[in-house]
Protein backbone atom coordinates (compact mmCIF):
# COMPACT_ATOMS: atom_id res chain seq x y z
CA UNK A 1 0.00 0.00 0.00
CA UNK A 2 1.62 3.39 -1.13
CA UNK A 3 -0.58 5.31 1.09
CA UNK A 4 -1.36 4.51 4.65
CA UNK A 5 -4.86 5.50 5.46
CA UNK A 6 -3.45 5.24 9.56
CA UNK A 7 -1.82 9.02 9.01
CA UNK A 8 -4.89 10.71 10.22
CA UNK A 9 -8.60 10.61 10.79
CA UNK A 10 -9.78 11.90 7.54
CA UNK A 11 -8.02 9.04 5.38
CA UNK A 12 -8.53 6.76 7.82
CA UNK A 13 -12.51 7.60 7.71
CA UNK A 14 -12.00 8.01 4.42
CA UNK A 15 -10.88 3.86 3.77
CA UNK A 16 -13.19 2.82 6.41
CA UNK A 17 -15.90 4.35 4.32
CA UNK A 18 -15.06 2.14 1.24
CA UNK A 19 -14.33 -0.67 2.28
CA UNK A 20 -18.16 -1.17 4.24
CA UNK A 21 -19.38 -0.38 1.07
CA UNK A 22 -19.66 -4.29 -0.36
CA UNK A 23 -22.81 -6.07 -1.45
CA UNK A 24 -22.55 -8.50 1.67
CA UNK A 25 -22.94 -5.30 3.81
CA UNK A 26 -26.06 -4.65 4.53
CA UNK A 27 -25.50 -1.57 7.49
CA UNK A 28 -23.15 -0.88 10.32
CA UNK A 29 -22.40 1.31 12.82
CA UNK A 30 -18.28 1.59 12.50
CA UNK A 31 -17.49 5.61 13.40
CA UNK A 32 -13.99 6.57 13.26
CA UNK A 33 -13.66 9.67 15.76
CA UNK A 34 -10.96 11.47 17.82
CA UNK A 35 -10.59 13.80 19.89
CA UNK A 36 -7.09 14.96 19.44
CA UNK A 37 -4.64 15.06 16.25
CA UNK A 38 -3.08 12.37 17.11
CA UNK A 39 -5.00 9.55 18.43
CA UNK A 40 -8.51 8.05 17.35
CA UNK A 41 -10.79 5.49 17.59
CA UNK A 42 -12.73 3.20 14.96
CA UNK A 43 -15.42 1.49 17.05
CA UNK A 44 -18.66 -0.31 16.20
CA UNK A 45 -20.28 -3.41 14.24
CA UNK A 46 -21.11 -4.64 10.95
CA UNK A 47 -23.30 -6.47 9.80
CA UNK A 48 -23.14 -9.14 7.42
CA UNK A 49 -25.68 -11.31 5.34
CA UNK A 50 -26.67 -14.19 6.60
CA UNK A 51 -27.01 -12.67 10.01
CA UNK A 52 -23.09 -12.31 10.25
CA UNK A 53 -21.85 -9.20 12.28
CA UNK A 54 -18.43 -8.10 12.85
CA UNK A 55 -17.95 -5.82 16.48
CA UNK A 56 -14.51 -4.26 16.16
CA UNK A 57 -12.59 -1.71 18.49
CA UNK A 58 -9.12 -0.42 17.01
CA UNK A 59 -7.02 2.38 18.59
CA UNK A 60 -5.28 4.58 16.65
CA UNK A 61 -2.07 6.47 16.85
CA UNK A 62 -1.79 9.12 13.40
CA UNK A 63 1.48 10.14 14.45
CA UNK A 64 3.07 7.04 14.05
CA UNK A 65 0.50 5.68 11.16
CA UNK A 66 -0.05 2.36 13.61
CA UNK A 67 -2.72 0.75 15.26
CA UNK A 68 -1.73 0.21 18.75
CA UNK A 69 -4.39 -2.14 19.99
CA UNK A 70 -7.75 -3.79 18.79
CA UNK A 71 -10.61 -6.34 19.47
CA UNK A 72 -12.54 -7.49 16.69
CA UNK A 73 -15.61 -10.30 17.28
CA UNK A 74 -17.56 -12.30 14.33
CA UNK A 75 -21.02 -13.50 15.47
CA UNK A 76 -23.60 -15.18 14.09
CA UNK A 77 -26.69 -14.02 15.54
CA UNK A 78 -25.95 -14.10 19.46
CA UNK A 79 -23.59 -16.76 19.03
CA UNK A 80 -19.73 -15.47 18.96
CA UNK A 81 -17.90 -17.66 15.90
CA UNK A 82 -14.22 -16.37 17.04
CA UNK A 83 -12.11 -13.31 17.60
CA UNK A 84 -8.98 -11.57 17.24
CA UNK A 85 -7.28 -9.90 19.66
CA UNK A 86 -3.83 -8.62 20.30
CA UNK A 87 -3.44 -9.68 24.81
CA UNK A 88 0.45 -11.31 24.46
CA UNK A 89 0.33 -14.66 25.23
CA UNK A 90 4.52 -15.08 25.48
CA UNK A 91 4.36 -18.45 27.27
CA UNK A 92 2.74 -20.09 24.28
CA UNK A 93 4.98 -20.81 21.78
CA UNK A 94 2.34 -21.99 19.37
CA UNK A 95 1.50 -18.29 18.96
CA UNK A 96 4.98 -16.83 18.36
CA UNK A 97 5.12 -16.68 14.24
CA UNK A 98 1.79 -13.75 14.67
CA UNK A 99 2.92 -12.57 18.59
CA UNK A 100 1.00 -11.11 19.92
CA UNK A 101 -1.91 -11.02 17.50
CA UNK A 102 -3.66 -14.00 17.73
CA UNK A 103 -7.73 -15.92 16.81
CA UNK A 104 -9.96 -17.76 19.17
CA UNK A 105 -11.87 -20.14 17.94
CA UNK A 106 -13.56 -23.44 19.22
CA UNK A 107 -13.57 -25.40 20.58
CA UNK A 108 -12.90 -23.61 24.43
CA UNK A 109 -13.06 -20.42 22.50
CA UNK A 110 -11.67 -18.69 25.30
CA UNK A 111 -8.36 -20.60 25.66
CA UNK A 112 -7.78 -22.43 22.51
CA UNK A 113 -6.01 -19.52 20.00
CA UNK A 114 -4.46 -19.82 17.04
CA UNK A 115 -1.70 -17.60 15.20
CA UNK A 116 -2.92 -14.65 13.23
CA UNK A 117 -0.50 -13.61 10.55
CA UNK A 118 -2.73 -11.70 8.77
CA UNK A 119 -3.51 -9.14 11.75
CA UNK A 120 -1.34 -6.02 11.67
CA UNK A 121 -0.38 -2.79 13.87
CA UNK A 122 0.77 -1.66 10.34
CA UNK A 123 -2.03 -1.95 7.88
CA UNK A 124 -5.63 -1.57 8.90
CA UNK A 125 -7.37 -4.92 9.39
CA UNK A 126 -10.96 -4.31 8.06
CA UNK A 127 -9.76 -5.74 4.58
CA UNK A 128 -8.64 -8.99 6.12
CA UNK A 129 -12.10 -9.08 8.23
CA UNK A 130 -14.21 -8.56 5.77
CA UNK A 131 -12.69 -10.95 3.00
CA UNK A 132 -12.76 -13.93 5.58
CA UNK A 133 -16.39 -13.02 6.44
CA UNK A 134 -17.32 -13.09 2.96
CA UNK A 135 -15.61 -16.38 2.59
CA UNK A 136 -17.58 -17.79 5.20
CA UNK A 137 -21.02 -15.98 3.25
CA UNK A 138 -19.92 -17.74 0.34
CA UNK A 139 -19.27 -21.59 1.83
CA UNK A 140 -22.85 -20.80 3.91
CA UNK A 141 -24.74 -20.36 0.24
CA UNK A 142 -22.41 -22.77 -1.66
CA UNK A 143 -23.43 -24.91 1.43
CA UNK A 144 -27.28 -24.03 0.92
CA UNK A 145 -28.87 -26.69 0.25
CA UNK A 146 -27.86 -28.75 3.07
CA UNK A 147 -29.24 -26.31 5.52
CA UNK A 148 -30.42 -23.14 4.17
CA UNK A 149 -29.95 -19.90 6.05
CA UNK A 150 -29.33 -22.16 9.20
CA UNK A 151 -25.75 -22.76 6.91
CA UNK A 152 -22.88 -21.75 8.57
CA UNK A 153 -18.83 -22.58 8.29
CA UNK A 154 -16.41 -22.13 10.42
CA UNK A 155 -13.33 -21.70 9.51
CA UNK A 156 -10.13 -23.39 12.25
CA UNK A 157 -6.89 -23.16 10.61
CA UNK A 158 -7.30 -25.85 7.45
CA UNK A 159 -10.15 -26.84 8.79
CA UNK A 160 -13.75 -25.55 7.79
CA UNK A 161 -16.60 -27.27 10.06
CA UNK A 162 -20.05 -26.38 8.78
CA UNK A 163 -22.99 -26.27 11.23
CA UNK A 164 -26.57 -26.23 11.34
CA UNK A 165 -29.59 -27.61 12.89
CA UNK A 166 -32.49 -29.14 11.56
CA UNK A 167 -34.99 -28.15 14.33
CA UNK A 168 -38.15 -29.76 13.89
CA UNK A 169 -35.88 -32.82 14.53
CA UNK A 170 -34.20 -31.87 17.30
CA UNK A 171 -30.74 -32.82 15.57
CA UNK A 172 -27.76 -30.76 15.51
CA UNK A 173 -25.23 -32.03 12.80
CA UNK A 174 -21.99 -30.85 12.23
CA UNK A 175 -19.81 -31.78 9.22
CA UNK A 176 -16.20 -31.34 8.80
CA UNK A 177 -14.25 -31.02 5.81
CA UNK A 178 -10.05 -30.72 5.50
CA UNK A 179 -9.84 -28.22 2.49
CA UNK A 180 -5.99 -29.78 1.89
CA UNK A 181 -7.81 -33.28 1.62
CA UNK A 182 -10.88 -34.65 -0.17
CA UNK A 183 -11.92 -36.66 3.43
CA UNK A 184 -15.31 -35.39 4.71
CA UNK A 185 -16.34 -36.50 8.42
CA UNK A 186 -20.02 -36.41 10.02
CA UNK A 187 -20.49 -36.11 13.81
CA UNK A 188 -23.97 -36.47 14.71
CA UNK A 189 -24.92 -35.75 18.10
């Protein structure tokens, strides 16, 4: 990127501004404010077909051209899919190629994290958000008729589980698929 929309509010308002503007979009509430020259704050949640919704928090420093901390949440409905978050984690080495940004995901959302190489103090994030949530909008309709708008993927490293539940039947069913393999796996339960 020649330009770094992080230099001050205006660009960074600016790029915010264009990138919510997809078809998979259909409103948010992301404000990009400050209240001196040199610091700001993009804040809010997006919302997604398919009754995706992003919540993101990013602090900003202009002077530097950097984010210096951020939380950013993907739900479906009330349920929370994963997040990214930049805490350190230094005693766990599996996170040390991304340190210290990192995903949660399932299962134990809370403890089990992943590294996030694609997360950057450098480069705003909302590109990198939005692409993988309009991955997971396209694997949810590509998915379609096995579920419907009750569709959903996950995605876990090179793994993509797809969920739904058929509830006249009671039966949640979750399939797994390796994307590096052609194996497929049901767990009924």
């Amino acid at each position: 990127m020649s330009h770094n929309p992080l230099k001050s509010l205006a660009d960074y308002s600016r790029f915010v501004a264009e990138w919510l503007d997809h078809p998979t979009i259909e409103h948010s509430t992301v404000t990009v404010w400050s209240d001196s020259p040199y610091t700001g704050v993009a804040e809010g949640e997006v919302f997604f077909l398919h009754g995706l919704r992003l919540r993101m928090r990013e602090e900003l420093d202009f002077d530097a051209g950097l984010i210096t901390a951020y939380g950013c949440e993907v739900y479906r409905g009330d349920e929370r899919l994963y997040w990214y978050d930049d805490f350190p984690h230094p005693n766990e080495p599996v996170l040390a190629s991304s340190f210290p940004h990192h995903k949660h995901v399932p299962p134990d959302i809370k403890r089990h994290r992943i590294p996030a190489p694609t997360m950057s103090f450098a480069r705003p994030n909302l590109p990198v958000l939005i692409r993988e949530i309009e991955r997971l909008i396209e694997k949810a309709e590509s998915w379609s008729g096995l579920g419907g708008e009750r569709a959903f993927p996950v995605e876990i490293g090179q793994v993509v589980i797809l969920a739904f539940q058929f509830l006249d039947e009671g039966i949640l069913q979750t399939q797994i698929q390796r994307i590096s393999h052609d194996l497929v796996v049901f767990v009924f339960g």
